[in-house]
Protein backbone atom coordinates (compact mmCIF):
# COMPACT_ATOMS: atom_id res chain seq x y z
CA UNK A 1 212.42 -85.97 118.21
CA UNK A 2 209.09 -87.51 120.19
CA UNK A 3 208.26 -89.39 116.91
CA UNK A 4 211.73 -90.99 115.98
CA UNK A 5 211.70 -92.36 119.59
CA UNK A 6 208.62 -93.25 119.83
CA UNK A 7 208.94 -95.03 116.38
CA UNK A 8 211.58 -96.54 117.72
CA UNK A 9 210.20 -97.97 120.45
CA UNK A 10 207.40 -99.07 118.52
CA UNK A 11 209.18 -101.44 116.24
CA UNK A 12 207.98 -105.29 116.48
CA UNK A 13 205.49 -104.22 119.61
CA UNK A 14 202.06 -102.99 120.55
CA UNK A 15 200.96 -99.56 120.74
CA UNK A 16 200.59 -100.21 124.86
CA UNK A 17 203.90 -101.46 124.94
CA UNK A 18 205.22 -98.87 123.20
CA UNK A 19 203.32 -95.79 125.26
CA UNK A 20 204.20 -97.60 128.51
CA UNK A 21 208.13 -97.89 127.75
CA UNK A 22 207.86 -93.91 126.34
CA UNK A 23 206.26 -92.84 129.10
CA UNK A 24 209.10 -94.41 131.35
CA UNK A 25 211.96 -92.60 129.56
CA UNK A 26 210.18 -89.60 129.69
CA UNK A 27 209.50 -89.53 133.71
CA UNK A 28 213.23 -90.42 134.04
CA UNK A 29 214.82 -88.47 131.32
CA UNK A 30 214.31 -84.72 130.94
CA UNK A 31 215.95 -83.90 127.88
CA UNK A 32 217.24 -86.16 124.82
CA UNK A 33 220.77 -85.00 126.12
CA UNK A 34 220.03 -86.99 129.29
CA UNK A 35 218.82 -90.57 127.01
CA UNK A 36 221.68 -90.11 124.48
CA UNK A 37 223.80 -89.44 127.62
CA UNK A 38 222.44 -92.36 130.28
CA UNK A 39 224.12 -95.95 130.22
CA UNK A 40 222.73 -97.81 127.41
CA UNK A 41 221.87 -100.70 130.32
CA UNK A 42 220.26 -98.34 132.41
CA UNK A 43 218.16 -96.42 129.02
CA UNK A 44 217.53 -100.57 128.05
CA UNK A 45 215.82 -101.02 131.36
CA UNK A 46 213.74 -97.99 131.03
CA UNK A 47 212.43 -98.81 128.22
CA UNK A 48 212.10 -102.43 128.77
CA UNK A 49 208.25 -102.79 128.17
CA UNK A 50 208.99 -102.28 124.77
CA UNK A 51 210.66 -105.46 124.32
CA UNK A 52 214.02 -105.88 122.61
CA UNK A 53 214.99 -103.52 124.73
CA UNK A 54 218.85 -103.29 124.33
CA UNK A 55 218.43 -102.67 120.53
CA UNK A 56 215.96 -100.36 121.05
CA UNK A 57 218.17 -98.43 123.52
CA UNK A 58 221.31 -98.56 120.59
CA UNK A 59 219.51 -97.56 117.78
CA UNK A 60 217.74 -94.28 120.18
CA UNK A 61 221.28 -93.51 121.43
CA UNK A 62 223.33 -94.03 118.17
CA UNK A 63 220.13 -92.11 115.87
CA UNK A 64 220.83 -89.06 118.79
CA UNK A 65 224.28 -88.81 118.86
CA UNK A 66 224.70 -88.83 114.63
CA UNK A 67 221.76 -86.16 114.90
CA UNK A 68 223.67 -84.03 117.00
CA UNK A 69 227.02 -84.61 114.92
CA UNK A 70 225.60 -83.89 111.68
CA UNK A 71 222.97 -80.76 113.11
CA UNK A 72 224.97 -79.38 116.35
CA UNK A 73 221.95 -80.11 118.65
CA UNK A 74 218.82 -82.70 119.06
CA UNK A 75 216.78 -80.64 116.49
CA UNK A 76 214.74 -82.43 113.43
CA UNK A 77 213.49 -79.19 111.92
CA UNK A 78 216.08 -79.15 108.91
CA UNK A 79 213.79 -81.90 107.44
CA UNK A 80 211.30 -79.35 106.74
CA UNK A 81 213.70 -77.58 104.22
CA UNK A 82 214.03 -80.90 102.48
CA UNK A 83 212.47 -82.74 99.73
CA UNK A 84 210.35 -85.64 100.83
CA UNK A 85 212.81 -87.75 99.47
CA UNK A 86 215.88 -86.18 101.25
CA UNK A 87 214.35 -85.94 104.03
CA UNK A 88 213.72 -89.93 103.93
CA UNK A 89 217.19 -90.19 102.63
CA UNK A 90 218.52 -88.68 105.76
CA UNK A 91 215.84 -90.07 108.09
CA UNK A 92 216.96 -93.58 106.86
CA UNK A 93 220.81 -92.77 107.21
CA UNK A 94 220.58 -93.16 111.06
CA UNK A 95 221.07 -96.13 112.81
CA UNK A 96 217.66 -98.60 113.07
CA UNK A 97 215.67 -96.02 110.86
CA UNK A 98 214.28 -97.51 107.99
CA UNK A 99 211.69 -96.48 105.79
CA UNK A 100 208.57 -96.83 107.89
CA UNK A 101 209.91 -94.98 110.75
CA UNK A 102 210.95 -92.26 108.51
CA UNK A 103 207.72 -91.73 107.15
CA UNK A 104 205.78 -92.40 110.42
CA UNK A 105 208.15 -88.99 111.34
CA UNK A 106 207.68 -87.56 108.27
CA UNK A 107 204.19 -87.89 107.90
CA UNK A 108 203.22 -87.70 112.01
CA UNK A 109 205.65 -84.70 112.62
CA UNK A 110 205.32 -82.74 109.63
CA UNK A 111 202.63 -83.40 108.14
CA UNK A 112 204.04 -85.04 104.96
CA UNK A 113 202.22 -87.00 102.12
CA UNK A 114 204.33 -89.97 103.04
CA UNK A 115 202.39 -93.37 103.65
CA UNK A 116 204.13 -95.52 106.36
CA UNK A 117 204.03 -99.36 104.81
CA UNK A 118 203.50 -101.27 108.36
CA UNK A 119 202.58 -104.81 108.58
CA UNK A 120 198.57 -103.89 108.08
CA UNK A 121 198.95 -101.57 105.22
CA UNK A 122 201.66 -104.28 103.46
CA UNK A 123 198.61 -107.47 104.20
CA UNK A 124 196.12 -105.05 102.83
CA UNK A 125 197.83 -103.73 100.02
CA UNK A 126 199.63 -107.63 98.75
CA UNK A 127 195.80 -108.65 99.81
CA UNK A 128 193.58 -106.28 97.18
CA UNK A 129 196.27 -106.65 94.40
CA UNK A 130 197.50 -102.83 94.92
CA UNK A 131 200.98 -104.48 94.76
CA UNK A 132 202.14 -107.91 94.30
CA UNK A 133 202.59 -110.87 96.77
CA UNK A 134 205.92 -111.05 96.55
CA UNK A 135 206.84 -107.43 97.07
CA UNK A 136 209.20 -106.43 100.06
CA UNK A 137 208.06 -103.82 102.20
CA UNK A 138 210.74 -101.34 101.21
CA UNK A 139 209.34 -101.41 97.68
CA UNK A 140 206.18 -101.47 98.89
CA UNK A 141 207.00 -97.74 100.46
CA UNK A 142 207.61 -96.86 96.36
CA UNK A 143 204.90 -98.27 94.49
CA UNK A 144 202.21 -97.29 96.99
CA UNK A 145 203.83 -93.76 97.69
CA UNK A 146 202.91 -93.28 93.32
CA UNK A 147 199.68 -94.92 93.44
CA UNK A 148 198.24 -92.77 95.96
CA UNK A 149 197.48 -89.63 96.07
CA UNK A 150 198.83 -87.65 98.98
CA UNK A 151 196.45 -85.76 100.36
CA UNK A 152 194.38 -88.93 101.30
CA UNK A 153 197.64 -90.45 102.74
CA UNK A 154 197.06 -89.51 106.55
CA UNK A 155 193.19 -90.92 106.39
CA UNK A 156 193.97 -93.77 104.09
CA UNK A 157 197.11 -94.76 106.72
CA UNK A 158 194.66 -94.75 109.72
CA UNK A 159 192.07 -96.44 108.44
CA UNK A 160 194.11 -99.17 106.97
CA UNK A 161 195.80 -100.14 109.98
CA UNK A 162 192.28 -100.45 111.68
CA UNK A 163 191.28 -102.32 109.32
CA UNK A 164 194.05 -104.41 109.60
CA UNK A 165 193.80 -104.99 113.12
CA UNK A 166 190.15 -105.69 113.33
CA UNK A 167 188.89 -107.16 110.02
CA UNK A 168 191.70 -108.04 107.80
CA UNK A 169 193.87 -109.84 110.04
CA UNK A 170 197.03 -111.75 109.36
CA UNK A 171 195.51 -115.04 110.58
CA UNK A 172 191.77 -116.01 110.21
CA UNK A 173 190.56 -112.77 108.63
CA UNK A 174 187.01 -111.52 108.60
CA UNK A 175 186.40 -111.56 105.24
CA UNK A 176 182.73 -112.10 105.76
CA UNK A 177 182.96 -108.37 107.20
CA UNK A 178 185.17 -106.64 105.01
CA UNK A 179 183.34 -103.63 102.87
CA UNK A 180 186.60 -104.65 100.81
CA UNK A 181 185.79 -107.92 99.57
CA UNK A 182 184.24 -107.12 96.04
CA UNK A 183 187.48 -105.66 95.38
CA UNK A 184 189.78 -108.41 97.36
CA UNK A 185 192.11 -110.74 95.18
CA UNK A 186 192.76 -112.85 98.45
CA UNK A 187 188.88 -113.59 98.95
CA UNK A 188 188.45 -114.18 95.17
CA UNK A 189 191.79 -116.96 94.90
CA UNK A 190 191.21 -120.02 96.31
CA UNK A 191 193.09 -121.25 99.16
């Protein structure tokens, strides 16, 4: 349950941001009873360091109440009875999950072959021709999930979004820096 809320909380924010508005709910929360439970104001203001803060507190609320209709409790384990795929099938069935946050869980929580596309892994991937410019991040999530191989998916995931954050930025990348850019259709096109 950490990583759907933390995922959550994550979405469209820094890592800082994120940790600082988790770390919040947990001091004044004890149990995911208690957040599904509080006043969505009162969870909003908890969390507010995480920015958008009354969405964020609707989607955590509304994602823990279906998970304790549909399992009888706040308990994630079923997922590790299920398929990759049905386990991102129900991951993405709750309310604000989409496909990253289901593999962030999925991959994070149980260890799963399951590459979360984020923003840096998307720039990279459009960037080196791995997929094509105009490709949507959801399909993104399917042609990179078949193009690479799974056991290097945790590694690969990690490294990426370093990359991303320090070398091949959105705006004014380091190109000049990037180990990458023999194999880079962005540095090669002109611009």
């Amino acid at each position: 349950m950490d990583e759907l809320v933390m995922t959550i909380l994550s979405q469209h924010t820094n890592d800082i941001n994120m940790l600082r508005a988790y770390k919040s709910l947990r001091a004044k929360y004890a149990t995911w009873e208690e957040v599904m439970e509080a006043p969505q104001e009162e969870l909003g203001q908890t969390i507010r360091a995480s920015g958008m803060y009354r969405t964020k507190a609707k989607r955590i609320q509304l994602a823990l109440r279906t998970i304790r209709e549909r399992v009888g409790r706040l308990d994630l384990s079923l997922l590790e009875d299920m398929t990759d795929d049905e386990a991102k099938k129900w991951l993405t069935s709750l309310y604000g999950v989409g496909p990253k946050t289901a593999a962030i869980v999925l991959l994070f929580s149980l260890g799963r072959g399951v590459l979360p596309v984020d923003t840096h892994v998307w720039r990279i991937s459009k960037r080196l021709g791995l997929i094509g410019d105009r490709v949507s991040r959801e399909k993104a999530h399917e042609l990179l999930q078949a193009l690479i191989p799974t056991d290097c998916i945790p590694s690969l995931n990690k490294n990426l979004v370093r990359h991303g954050r320090e070398v091949c930025k959105a705006q004014a990348p380091r190109c000049g820096e990037c180990f990458l850019r023999q194999y880079c259709e962005y540095v090669k096109s002109p611009r």
